[in-house]
N, C-alpha and C. Protein backbone atom coordinates (compact mmCIF):
# COMPACT_ATOMS: atom_id res chain seq x y z
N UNK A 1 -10.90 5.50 -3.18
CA UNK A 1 -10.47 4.28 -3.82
C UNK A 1 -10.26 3.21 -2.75
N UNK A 2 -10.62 2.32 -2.95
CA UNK A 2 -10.39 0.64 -2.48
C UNK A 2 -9.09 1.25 -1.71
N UNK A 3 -8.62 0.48 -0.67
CA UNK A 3 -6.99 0.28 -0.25
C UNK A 3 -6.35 -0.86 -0.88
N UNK A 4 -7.67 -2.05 -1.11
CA UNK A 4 -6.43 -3.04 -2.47
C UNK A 4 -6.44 -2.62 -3.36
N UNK A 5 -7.14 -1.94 -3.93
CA UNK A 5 -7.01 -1.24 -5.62
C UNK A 5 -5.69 -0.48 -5.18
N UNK A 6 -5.86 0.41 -4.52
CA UNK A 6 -4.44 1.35 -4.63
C UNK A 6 -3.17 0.90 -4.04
N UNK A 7 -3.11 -0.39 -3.19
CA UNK A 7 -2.18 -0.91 -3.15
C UNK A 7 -1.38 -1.54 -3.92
N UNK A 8 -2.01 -2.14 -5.37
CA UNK A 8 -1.29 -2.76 -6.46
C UNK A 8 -1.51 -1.70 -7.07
N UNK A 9 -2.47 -0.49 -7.76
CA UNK A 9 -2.44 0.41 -8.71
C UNK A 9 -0.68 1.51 -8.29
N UNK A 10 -0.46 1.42 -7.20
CA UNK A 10 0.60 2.29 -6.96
C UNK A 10 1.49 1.35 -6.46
N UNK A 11 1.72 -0.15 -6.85
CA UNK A 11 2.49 -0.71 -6.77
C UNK A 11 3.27 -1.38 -5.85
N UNK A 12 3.01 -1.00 -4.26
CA UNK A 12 3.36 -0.92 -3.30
C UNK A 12 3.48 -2.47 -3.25
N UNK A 13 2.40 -3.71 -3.57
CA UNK A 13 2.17 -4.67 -3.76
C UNK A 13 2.13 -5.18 -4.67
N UNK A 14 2.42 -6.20 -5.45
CA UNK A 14 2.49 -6.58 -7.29
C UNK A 14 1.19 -6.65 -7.62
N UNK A 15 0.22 -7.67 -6.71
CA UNK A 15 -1.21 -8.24 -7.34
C UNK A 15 -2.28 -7.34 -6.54
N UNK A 16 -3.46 -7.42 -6.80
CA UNK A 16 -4.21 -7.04 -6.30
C UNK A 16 -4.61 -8.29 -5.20
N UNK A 17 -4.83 -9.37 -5.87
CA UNK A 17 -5.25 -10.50 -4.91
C UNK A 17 -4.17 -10.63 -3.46
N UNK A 18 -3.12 -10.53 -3.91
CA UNK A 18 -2.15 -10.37 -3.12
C UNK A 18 -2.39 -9.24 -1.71
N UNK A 19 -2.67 -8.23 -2.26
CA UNK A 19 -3.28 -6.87 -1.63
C UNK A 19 -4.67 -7.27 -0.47
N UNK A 20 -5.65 -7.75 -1.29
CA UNK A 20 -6.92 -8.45 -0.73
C UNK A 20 -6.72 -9.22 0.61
N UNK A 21 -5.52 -10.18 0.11
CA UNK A 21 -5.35 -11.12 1.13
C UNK A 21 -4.52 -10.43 2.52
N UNK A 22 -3.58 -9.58 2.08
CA UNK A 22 -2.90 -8.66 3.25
C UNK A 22 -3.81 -7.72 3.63
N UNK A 23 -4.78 -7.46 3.44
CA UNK A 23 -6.06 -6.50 4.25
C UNK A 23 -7.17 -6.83 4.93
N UNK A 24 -6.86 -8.49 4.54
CA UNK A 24 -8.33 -9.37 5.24
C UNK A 24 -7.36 -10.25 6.42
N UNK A 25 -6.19 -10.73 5.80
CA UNK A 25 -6.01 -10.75 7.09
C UNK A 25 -5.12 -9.89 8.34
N UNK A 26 -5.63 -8.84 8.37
CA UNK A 26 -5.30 -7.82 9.43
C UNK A 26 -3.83 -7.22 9.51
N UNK A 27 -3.28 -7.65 8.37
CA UNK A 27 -1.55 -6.84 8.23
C UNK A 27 -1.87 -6.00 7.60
N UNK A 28 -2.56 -5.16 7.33
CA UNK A 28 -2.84 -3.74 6.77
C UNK A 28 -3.77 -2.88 7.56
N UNK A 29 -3.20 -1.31 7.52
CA UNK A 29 -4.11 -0.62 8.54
C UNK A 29 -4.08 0.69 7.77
N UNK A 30 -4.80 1.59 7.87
CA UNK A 30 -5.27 2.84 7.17
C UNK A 30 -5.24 4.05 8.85
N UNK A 31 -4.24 4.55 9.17
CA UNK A 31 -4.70 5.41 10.03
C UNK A 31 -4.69 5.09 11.29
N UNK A 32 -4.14 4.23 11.54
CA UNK A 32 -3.83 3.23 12.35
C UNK A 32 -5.36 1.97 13.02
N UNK A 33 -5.81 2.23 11.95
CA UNK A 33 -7.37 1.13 12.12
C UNK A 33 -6.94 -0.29 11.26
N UNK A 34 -7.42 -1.26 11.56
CA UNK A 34 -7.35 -2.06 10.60
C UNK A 34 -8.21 -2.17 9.81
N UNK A 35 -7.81 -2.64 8.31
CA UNK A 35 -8.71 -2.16 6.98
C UNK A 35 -9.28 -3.81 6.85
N UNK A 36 -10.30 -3.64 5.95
CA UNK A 36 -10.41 -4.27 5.25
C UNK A 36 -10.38 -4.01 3.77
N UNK A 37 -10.64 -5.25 3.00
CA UNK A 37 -9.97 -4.54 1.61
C UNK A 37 -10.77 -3.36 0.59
N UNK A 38 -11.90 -3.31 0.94
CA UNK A 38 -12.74 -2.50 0.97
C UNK A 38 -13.09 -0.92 1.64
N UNK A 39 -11.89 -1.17 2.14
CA UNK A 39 -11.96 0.58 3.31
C UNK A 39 -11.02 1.71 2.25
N UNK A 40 -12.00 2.60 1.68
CA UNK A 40 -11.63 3.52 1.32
C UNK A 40 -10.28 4.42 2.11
N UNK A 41 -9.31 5.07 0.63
CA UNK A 41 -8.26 5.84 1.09
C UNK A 41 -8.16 6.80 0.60
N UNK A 42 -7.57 7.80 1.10
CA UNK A 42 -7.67 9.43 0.51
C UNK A 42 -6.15 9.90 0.39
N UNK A 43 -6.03 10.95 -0.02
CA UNK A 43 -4.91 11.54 -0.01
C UNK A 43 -4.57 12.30 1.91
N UNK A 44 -3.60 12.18 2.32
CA UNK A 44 -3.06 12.51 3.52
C UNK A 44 -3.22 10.82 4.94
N UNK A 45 -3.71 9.78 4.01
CA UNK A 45 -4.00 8.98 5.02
C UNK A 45 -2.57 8.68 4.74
N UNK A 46 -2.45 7.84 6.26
CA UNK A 46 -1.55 6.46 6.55
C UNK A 46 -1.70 5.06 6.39
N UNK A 47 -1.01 4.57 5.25
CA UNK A 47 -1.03 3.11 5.54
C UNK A 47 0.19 1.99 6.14
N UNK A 48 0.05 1.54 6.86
CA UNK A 48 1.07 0.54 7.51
C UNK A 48 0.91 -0.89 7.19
N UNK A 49 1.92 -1.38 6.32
CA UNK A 49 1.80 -2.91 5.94
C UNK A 49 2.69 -3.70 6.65
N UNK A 50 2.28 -4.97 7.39
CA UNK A 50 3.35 -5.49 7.87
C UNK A 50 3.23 -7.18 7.39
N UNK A 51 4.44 -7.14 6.85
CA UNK A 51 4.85 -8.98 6.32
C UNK A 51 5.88 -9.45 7.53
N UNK A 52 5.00 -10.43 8.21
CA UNK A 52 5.95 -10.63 9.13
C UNK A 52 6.58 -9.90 10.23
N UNK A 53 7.81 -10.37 10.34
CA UNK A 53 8.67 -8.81 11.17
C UNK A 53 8.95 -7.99 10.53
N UNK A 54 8.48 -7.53 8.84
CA UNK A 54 8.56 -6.09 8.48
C UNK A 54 7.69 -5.59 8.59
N UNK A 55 7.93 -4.06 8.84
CA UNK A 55 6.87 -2.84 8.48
C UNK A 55 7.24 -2.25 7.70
N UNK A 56 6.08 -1.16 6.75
CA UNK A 56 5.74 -0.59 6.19
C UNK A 56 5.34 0.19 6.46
N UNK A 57 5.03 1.84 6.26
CA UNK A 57 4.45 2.96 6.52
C UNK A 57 4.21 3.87 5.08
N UNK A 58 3.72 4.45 4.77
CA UNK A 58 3.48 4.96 3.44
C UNK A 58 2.28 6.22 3.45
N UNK A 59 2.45 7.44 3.42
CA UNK A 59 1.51 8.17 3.00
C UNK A 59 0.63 8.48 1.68
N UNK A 60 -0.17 8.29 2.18
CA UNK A 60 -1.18 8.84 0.33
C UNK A 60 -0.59 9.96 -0.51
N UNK A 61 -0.37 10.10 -1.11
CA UNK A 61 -0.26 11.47 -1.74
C UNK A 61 -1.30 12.13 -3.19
N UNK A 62 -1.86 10.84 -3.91
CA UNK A 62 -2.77 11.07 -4.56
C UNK A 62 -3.44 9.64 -5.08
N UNK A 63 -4.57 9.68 -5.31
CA UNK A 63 -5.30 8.96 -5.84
C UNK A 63 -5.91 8.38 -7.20
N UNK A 64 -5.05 7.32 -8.18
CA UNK A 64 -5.95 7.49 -9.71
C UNK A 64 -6.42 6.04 -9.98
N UNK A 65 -6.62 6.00 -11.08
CA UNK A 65 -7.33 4.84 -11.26
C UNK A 65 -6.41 4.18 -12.12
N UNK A 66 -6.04 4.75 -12.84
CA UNK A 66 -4.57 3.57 -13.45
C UNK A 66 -3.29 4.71 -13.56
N UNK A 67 -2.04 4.32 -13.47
CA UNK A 67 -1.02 5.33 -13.86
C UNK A 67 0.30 4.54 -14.19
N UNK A 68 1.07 4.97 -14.85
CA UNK A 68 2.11 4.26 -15.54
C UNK A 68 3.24 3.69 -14.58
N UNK A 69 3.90 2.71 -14.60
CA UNK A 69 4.60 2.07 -13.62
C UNK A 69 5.84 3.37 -13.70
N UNK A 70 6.12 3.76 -14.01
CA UNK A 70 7.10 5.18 -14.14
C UNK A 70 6.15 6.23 -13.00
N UNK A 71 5.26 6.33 -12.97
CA UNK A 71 4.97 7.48 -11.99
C UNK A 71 3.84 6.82 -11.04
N UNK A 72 3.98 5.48 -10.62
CA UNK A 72 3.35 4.72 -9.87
C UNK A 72 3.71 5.08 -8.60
N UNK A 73 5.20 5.51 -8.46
CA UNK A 73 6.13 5.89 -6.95
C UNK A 73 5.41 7.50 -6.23
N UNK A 74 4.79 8.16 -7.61
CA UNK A 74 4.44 9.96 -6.84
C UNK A 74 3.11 9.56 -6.54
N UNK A 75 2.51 8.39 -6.07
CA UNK A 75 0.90 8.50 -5.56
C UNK A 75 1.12 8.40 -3.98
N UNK A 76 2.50 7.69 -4.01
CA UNK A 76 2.85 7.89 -1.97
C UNK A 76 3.91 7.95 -1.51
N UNK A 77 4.29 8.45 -0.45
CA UNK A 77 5.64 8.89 0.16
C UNK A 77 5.87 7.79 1.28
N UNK A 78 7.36 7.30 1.02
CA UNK A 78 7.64 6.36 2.44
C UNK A 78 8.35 6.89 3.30
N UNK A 79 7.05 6.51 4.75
CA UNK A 79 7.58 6.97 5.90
C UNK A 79 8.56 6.44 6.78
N UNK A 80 8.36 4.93 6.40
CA UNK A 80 9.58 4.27 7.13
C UNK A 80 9.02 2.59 6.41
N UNK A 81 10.29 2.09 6.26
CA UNK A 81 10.63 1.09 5.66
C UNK A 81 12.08 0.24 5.36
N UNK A 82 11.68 -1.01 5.89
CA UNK A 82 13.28 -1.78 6.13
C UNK A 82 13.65 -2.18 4.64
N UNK A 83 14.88 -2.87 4.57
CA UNK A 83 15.51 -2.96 3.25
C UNK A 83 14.76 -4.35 3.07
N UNK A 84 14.33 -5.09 3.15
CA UNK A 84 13.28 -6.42 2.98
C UNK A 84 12.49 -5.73 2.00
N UNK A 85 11.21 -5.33 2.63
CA UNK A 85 9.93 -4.15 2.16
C UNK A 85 10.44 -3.53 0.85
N UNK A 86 11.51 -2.59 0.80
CA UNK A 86 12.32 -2.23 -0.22
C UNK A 86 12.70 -2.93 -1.37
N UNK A 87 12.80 -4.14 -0.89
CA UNK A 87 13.49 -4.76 -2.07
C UNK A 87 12.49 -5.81 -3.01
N UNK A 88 11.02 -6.41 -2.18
CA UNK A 88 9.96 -6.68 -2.42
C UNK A 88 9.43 -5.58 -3.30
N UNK A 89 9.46 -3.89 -2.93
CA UNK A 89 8.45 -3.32 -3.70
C UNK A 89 9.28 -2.83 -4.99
N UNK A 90 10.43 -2.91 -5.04
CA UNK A 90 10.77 -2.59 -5.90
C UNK A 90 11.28 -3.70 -7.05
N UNK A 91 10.68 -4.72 -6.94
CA UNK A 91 10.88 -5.90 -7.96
C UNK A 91 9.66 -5.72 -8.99
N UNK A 92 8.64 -5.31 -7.91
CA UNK A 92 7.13 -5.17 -9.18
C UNK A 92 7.28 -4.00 -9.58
């Protein structure tokens, strides 16, 4: 799957466009590479988002194509994340 598709499909980000724009311009990385929005993600990768002076870290844990905002949280595990990041992802 896309890394912007699964960045808004699992919520991490509200929009997809939103997603697009944080992967093109180089605050998103898959594995520690930088993505574009187009760079496929799997289950066991790393993604690191950074807004600013926050980071983000997040493991894959599974992959779908749509899933209910109730079980949007079991597609990835956070590895580290400030209360900013936190409070952004948990508004969408």
């Amino acid at each position: 799957m896309r890394i912007d598709k699964f960045l808004k499909v699992s919520r991490i980000i509200k929009r997809r466009t939103v997603a697009n724009e944080a992967c093109s311009s180089g605050r998103v990385s898959v594995n520690e590479k930088m993505s574009k929005p187009s760079s496929e993600v799997k289950p066991g990768d790393i993604i690191s988002i950074r807004f600013g002076e926050h980071i983000g870290h997040y493991e894959v844990l599974a992959v779908k194509d749509t899933v209910s905002k109730d079980l949007a949280s079991d597609m990835y595990r956070i590895l580290d994340e400030d209360s900013y990041l936190e409070a952004v992802r948990e508004k969408s």
